[in-house]
C-alpha atoms as a PDB file:
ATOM      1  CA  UNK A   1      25.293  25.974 -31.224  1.00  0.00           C
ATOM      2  CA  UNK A   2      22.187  24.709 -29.397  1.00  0.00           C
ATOM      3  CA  UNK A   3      19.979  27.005 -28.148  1.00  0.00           C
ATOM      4  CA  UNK A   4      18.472  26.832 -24.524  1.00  0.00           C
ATOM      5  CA  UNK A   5      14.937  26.580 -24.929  1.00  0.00           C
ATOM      6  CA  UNK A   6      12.522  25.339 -22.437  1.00  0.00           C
ATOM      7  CA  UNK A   7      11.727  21.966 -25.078  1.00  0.00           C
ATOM      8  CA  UNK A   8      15.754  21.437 -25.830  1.00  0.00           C
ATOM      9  CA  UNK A   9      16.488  20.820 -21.686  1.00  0.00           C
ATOM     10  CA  UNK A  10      13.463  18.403 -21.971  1.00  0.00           C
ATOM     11  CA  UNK A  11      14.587  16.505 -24.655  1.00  0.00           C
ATOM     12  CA  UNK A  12      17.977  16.555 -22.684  1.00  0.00           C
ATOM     13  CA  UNK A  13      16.247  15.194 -19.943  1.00  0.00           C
ATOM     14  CA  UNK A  14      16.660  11.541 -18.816  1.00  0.00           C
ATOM     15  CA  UNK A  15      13.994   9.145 -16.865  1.00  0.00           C
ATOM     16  CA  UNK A  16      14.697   8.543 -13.529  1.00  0.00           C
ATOM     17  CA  UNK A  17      17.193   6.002 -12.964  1.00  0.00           C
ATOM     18  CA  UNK A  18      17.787   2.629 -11.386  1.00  0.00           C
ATOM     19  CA  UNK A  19      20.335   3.181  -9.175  1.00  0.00           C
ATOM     20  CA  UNK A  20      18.288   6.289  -7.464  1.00  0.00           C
ATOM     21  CA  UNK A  21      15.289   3.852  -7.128  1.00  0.00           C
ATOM     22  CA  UNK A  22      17.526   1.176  -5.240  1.00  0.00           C
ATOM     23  CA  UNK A  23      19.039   4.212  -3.126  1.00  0.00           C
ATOM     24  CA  UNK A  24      15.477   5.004  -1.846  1.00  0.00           C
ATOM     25  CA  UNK A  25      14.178   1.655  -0.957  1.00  0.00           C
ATOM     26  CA  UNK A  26      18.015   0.891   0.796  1.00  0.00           C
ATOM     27  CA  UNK A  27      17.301   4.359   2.884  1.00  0.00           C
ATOM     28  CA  UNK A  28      13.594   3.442   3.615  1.00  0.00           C
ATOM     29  CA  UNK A  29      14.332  -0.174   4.812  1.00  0.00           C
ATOM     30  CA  UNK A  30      16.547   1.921   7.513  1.00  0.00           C
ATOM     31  CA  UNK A  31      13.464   3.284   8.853  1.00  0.00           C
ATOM     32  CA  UNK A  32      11.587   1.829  11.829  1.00  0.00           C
ATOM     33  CA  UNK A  33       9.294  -1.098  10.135  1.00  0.00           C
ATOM     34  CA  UNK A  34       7.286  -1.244  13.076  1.00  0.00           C
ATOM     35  CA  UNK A  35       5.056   1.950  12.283  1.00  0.00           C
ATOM     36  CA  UNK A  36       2.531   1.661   9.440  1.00  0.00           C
ATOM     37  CA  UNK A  37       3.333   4.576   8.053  1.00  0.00           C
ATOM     38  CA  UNK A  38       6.855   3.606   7.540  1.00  0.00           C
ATOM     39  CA  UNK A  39       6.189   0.423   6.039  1.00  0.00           C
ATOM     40  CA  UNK A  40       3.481   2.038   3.676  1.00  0.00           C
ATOM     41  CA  UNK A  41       6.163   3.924   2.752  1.00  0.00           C
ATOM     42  CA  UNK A  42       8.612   1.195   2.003  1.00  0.00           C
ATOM     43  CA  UNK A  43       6.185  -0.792   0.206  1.00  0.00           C
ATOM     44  CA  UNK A  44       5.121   1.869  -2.419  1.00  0.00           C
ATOM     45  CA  UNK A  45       9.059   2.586  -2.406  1.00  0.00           C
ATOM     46  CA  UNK A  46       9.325  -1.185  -3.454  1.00  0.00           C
ATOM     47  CA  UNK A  47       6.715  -0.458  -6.372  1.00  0.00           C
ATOM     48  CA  UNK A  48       8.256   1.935  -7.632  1.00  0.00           C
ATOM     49  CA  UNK A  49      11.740   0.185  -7.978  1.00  0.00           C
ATOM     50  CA  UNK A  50      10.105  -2.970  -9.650  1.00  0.00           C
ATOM     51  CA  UNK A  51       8.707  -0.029 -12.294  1.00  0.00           C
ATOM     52  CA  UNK A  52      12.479   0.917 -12.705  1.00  0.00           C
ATOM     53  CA  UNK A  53      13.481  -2.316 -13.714  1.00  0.00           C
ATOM     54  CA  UNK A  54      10.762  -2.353 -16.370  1.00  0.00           C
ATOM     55  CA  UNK A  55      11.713   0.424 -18.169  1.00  0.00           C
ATOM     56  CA  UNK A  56      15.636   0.043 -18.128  1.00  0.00           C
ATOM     57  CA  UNK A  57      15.825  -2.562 -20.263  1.00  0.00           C
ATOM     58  CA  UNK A  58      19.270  -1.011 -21.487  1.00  0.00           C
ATOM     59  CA  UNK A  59      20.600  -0.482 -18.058  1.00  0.00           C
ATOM     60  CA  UNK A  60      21.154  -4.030 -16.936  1.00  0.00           C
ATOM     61  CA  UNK A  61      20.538  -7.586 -18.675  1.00  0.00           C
ATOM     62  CA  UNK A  62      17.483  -8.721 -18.291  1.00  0.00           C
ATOM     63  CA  UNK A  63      18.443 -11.630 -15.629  1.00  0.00           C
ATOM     64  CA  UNK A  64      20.212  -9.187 -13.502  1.00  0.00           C
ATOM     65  CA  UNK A  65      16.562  -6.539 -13.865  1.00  0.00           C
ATOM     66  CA  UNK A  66      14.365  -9.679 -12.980  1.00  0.00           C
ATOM     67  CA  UNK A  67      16.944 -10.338  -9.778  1.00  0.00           C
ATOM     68  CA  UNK A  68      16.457  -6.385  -8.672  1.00  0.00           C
ATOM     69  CA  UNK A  69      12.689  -6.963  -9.090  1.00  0.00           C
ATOM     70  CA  UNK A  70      11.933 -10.211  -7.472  1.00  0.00           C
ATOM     71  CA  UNK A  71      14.135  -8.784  -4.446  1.00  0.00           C
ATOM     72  CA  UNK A  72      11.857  -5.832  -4.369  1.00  0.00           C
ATOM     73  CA  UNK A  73       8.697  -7.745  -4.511  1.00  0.00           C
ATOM     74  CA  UNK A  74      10.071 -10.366  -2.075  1.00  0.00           C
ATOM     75  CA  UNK A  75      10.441  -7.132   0.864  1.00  0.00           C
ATOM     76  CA  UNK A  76       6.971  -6.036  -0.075  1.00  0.00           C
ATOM     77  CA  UNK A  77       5.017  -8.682   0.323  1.00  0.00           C
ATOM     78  CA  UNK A  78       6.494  -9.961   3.455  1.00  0.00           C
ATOM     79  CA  UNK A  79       4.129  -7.362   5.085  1.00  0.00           C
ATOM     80  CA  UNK A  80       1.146  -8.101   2.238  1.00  0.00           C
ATOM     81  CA  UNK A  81      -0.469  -9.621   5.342  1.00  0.00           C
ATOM     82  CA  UNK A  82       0.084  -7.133   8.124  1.00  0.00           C
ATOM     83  CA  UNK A  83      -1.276  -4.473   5.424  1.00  0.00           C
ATOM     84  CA  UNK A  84      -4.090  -6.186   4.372  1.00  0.00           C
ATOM     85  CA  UNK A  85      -5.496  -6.260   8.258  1.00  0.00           C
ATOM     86  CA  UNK A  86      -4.659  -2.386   8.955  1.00  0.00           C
ATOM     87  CA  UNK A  87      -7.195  -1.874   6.307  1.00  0.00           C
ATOM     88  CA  UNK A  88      -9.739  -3.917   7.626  1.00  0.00           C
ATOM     89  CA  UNK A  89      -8.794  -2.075  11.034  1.00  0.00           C
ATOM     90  CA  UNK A  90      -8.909   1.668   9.620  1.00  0.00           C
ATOM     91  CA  UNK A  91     -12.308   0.654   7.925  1.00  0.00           C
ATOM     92  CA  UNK A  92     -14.452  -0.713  10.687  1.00  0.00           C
ATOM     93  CA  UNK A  93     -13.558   1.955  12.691  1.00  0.00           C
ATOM     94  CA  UNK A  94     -16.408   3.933  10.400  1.00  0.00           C
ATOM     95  CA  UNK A  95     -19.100   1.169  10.304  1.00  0.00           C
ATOM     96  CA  UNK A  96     -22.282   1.565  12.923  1.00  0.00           C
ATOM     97  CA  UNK A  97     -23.164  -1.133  15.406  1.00  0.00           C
ATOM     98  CA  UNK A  98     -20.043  -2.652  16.100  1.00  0.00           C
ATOM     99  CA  UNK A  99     -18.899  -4.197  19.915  1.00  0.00           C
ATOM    100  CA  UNK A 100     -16.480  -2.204  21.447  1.00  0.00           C
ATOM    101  CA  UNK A 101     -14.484  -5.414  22.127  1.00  0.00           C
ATOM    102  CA  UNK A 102     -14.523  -6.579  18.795  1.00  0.00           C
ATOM    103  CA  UNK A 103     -12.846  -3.239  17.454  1.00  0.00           C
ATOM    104  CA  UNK A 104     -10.282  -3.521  20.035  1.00  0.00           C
ATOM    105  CA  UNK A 105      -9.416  -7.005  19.308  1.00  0.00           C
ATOM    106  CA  UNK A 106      -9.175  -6.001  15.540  1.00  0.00           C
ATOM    107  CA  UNK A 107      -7.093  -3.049  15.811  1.00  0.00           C
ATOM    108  CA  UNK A 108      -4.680  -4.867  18.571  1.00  0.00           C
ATOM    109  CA  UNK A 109      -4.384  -7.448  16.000  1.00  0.00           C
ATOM    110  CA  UNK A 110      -3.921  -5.062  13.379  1.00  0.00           C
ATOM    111  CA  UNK A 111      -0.825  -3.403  15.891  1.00  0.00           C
ATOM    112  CA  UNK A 112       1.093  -6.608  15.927  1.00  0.00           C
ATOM    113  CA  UNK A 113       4.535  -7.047  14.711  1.00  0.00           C
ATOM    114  CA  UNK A 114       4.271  -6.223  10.999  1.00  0.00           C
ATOM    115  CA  UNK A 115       6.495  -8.911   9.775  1.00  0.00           C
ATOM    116  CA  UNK A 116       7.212 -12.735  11.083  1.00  0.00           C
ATOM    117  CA  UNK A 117      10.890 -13.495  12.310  1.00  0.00           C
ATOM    118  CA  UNK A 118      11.628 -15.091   9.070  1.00  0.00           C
ATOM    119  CA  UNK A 119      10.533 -12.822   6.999  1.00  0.00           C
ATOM    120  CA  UNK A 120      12.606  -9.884   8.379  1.00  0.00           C
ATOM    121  CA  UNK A 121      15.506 -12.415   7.598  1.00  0.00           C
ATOM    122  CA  UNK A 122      14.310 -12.945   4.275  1.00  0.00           C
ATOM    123  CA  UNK A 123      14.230  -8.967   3.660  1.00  0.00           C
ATOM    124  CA  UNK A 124      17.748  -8.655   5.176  1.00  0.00           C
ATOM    125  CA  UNK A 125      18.722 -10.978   2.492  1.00  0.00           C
ATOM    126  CA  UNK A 126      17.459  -9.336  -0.552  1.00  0.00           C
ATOM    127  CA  UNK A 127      18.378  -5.756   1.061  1.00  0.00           C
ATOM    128  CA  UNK A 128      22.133  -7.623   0.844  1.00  0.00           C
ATOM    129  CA  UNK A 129      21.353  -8.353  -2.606  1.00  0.00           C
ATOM    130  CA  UNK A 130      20.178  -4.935  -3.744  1.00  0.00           C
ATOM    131  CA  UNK A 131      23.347  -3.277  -2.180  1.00  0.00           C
ATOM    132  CA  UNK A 132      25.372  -5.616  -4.588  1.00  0.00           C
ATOM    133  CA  UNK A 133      23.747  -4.563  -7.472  1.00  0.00           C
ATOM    134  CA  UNK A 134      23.489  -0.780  -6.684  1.00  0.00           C
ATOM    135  CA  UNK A 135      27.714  -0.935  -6.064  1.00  0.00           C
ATOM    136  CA  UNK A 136      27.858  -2.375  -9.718  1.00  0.00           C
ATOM    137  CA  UNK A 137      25.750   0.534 -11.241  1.00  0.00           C
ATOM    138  CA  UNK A 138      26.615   4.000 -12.834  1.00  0.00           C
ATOM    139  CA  UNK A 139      24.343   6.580 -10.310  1.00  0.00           C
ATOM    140  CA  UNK A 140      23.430   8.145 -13.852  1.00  0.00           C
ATOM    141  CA  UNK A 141      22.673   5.291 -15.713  1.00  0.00           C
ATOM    142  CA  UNK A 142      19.110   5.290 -16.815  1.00  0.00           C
ATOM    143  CA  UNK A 143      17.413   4.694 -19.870  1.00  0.00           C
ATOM    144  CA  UNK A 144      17.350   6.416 -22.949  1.00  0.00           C
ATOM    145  CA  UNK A 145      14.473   8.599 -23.798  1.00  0.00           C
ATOM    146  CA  UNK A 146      13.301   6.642 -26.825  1.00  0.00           C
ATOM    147  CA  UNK A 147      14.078   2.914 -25.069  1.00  0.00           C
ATOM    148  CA  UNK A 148      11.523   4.134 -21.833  1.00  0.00           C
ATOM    149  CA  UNK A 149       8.984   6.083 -24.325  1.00  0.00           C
ATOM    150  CA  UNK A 150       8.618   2.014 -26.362  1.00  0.00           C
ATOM    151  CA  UNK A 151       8.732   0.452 -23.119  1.00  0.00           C
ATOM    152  CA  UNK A 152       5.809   2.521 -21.662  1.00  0.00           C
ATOM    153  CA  UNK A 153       3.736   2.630 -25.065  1.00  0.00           C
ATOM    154  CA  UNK A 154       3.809  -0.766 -24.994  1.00  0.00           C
ATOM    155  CA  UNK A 155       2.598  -1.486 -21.332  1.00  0.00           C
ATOM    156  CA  UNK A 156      -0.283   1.037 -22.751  1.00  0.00           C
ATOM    157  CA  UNK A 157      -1.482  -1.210 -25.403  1.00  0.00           C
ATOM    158  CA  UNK A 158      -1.764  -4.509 -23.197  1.00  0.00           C
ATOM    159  CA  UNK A 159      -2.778  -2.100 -20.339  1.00  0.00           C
ATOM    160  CA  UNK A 160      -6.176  -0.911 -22.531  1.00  0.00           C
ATOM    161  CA  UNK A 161      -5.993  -4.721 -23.856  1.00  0.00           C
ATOM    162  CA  UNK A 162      -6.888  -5.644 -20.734  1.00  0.00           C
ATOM    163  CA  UNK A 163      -9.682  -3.174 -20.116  1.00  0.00           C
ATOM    164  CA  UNK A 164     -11.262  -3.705 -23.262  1.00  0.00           C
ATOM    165  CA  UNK A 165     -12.058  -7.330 -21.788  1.00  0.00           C
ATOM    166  CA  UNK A 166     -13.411  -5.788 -18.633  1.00  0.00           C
ATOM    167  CA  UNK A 167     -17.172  -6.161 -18.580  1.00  0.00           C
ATOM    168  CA  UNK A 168     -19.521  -5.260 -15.606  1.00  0.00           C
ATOM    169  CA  UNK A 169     -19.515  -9.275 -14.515  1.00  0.00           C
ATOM    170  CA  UNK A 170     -16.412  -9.398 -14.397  1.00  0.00           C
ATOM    171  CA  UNK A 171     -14.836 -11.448 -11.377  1.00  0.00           C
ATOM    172  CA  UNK A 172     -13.344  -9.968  -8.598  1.00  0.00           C
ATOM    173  CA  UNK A 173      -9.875 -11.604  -9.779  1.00  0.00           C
ATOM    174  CA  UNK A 174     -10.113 -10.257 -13.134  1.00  0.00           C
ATOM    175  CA  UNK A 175     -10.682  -6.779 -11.388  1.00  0.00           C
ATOM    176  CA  UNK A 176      -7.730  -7.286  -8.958  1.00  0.00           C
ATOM    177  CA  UNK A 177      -5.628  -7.900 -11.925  1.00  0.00           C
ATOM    178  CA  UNK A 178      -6.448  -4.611 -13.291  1.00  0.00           C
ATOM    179  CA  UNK A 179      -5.917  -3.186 -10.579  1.00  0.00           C
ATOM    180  CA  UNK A 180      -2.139  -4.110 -10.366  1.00  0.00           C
ATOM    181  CA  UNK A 181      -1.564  -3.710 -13.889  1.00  0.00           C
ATOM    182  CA  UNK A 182      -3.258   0.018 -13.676  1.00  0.00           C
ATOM    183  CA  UNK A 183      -0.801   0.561 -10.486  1.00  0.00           C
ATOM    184  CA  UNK A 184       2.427  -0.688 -12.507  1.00  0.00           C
ATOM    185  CA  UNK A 185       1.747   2.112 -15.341  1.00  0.00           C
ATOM    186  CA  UNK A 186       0.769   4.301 -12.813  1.00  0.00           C
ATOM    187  CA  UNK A 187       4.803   3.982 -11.247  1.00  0.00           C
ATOM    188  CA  UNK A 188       6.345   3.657 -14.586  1.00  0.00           C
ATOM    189  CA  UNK A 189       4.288   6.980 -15.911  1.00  0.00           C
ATOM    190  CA  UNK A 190       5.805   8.558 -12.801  1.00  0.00           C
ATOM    191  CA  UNK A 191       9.468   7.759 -13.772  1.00  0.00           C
ATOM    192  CA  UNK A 192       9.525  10.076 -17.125  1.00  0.00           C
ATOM    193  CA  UNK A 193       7.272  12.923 -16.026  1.00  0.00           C
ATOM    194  CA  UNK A 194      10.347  15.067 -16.207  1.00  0.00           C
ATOM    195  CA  UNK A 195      10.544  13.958 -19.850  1.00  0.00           C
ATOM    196  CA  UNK A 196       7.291  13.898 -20.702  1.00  0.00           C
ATOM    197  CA  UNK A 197       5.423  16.252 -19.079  1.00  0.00           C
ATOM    198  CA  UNK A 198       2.241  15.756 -20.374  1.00  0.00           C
ATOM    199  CA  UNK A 199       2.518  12.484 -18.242  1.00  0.00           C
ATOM    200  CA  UNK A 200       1.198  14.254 -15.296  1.00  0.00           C
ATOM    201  CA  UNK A 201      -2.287  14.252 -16.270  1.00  0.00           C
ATOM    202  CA  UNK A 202      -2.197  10.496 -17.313  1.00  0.00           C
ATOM    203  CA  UNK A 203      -1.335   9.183 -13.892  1.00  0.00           C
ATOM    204  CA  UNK A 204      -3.995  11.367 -12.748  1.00  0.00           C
ATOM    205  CA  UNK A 205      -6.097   9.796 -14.467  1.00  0.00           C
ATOM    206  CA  UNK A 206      -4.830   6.305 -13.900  1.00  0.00           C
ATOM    207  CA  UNK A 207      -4.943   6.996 -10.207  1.00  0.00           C
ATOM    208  CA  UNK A 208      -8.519   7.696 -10.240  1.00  0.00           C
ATOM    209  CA  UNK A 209      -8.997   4.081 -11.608  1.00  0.00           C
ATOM    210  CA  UNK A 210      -6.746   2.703  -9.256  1.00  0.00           C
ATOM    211  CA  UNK A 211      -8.286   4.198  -6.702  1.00  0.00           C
ATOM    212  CA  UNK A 212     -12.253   2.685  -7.651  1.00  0.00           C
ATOM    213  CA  UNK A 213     -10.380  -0.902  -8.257  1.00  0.00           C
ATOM    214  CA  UNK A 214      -8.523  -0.617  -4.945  1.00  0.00           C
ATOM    215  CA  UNK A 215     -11.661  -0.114  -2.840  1.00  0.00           C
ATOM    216  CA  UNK A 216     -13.112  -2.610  -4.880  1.00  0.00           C
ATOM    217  CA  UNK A 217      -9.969  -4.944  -3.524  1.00  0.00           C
ATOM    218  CA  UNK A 218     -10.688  -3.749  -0.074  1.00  0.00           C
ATOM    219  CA  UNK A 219     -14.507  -5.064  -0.003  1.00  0.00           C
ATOM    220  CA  UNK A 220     -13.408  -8.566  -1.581  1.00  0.00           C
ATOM    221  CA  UNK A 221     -10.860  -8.897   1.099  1.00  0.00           C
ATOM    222  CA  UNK A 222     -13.207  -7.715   3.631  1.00  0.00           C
ATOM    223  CA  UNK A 223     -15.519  -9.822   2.766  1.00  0.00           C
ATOM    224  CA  UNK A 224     -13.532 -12.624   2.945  1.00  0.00           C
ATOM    225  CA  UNK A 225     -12.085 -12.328   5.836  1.00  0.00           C
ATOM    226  CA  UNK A 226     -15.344 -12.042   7.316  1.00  0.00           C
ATOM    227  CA  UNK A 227     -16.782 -14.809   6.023  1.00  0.00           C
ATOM    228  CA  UNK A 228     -13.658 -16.990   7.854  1.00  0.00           C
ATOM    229  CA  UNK A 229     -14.158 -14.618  10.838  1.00  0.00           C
ATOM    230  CA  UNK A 230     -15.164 -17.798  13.905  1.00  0.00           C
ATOM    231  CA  UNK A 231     -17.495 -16.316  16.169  1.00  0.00           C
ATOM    232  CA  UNK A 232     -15.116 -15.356  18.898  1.00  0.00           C
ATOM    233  CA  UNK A 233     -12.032 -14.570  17.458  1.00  0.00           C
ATOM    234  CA  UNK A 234     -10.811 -11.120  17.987  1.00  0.00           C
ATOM    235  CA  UNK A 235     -14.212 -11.116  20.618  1.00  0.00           C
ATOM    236  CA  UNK A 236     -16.083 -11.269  17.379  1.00  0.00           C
ATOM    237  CA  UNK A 237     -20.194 -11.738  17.997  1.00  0.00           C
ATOM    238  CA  UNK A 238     -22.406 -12.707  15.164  1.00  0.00           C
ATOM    239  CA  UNK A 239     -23.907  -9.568  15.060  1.00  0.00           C
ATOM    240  CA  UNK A 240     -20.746  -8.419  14.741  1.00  0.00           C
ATOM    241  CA  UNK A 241     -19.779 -10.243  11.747  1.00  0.00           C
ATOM    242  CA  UNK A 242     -23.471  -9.797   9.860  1.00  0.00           C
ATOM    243  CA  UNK A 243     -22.757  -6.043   9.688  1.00  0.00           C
ATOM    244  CA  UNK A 244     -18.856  -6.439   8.649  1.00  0.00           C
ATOM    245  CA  UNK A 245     -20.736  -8.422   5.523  1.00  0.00           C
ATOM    246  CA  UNK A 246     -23.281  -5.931   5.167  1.00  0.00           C
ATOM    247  CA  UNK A 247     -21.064  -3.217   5.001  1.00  0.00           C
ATOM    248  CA  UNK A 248     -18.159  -4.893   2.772  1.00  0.00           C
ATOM    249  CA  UNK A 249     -20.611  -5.798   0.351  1.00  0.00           C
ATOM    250  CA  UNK A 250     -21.833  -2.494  -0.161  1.00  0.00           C
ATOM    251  CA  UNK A 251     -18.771  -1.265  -0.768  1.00  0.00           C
ATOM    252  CA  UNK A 252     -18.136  -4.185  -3.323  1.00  0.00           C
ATOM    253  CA  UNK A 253     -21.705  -2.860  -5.376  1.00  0.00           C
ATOM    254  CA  UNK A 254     -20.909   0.876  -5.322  1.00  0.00           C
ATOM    255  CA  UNK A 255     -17.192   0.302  -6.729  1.00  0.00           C
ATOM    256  CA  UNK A 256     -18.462  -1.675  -9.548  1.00  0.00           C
ATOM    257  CA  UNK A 257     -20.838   0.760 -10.298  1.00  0.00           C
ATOM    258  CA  UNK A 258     -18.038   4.202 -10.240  1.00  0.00           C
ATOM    259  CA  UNK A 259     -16.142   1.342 -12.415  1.00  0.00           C
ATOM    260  CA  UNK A 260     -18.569   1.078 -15.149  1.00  0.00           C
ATOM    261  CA  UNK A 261     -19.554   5.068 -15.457  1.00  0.00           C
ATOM    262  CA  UNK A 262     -15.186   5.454 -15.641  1.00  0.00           C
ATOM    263  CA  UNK A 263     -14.442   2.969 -17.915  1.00  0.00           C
ATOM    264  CA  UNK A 264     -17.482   4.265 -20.085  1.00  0.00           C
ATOM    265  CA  UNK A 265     -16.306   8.345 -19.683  1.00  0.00           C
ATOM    266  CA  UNK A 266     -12.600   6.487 -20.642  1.00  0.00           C
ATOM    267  CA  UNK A 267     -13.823   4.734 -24.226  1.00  0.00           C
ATOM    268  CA  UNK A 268     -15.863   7.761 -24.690  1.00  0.00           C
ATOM    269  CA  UNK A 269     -12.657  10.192 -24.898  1.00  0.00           C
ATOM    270  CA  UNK A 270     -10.376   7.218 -26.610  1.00  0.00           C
ATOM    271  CA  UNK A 271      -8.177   7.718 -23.369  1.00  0.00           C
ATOM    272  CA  UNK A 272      -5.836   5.001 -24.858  1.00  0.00           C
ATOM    273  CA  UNK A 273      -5.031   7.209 -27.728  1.00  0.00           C
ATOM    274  CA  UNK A 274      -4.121  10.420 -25.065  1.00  0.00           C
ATOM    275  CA  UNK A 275      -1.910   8.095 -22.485  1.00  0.00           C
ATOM    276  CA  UNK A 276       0.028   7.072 -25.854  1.00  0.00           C
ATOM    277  CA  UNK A 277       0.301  11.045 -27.041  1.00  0.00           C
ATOM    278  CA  UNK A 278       1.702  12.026 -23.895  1.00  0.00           C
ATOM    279  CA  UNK A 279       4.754  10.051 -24.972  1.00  0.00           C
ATOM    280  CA  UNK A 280       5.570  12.162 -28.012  1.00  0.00           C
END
């Protein structure tokens, strides 16, 4: 007879599964994509199913995982775009000295249709495609404790891999791809907290690091697109784009700086070694 204790349901417990992942995007996408909220929504929904297919590797082959993936990345990044300017929007709207007009013709820009004609086509398509899949699959089929527990411990080690090579002058690509590889653990971390409770505190933790790399991301972008901002455009004056710069790149110093005092407090407390414990 097994008794009911409080660690026997958690061992009983299974990670989140694939089909449930596919169910949420397939109810987002229903939503009304022309509010930013709703496609925020959709596109963290959109992370969080191309997690799922990285830690089922038991619950479909491999081709048919990489199919469910690409179809989820191929919806999110049809309004990569469209997101990237709603930043820029949300942002200025804090920086001194800016034209009236040139705020307006930012944020009206920001308010246009999220996603091209073809693109919404494109999305239709691989919604089609996910509904196929999610027909052929089990609603309980997920993967087995021990099968998501490698899979995760071994996105750790190339995860801290990667940081390890991290230095303060590092580029602003090598810091972007941190960035997504810090988010992808972050989602697939969420997917067994029921199993591994002592998960919780590790995607705190990796969400504070997101969170200093993502700002980071937001001053390169707004740099750049201020540096290819015409003198005009969107009633842009020069003045206008001088203090966009100024303001972007001071963003850009102070998020390498919180980077360097985290990744320090991180090798300090051999954080590699706790994200891996929480699996056991």
């Amino acid at each position: 007879m097994t008794v009911d204790t409080k660690a026997t349901r958690r061992t009983q417990r299974q990670p989140r599964s694939l089909a449930a992942a596919i169910d949420d995007l397939l109810k987002r996408a229903e939503a009304d994509l022309g509010q930013e909220e709703t496609v925020h929504d959709l596109r963290v929904t959109c992370r969080r199913l191309e997690a799922a297919t990285r830690v089922s590797p038991s619950v479909l082959p491999e081709k048919r995982l990489r199919k469910v993936r690409r179809a989820a990345q191929a919806i999110r990044r049809a309004f990569d775009e469209a997101r990237d300017l709603e930043v820029i929007a949300a942002e200025l709207s804090a920086v001194a000295g800016l034209s009236a007009s040139f705020l307006e013709g930012v944020t009206m820009a920001a308010a246009a249709p999220r996603a091209a004609t073809s693109a919404r086509k494109r999305i239709e398509r691989e919604l089609e495609r996910l509904t196929t899949v999610r027909r052929s699959l089990d609603g309980n089929a997920t993967p087995s404790r021990a099968a998501y527990a490698l899979a995760v411990r071994t996105h750790i080690a190339a995860f801290f891999d990667e940081l390890d090579r991290l230095l303060p002058e590092s580029t602003d690509d090598a810091l972007h791809e941190a960035r997504i590889s810090a988010k992808r653990l972050r989602y697939e971390m969420e997917i067994g907290r029921a199993v591994f409770p002592r998960l919780v505190t590790q995607v705190k933790r990796i969400k504070r690091l997101q969170d200093v790399l993502g700002r980071h991301q937001d001053a390169f972008v707004g740099l750049r697109w201020a540096e290819a901002l015409a003198e005009g455009e969107m009633s842009a004056t020069a003045s206008d784009r001088a203090a966009v710069m100024r303001h972007y790149a001071a963003l850009h110093r102070g998020q390498r700086s919180q980077l360097r005092r985290l990744l320090a407090g991180w090798r300090e407390a051999e954080m590699r070694g706790r994200m891996t414990r929480a699996l056991t």
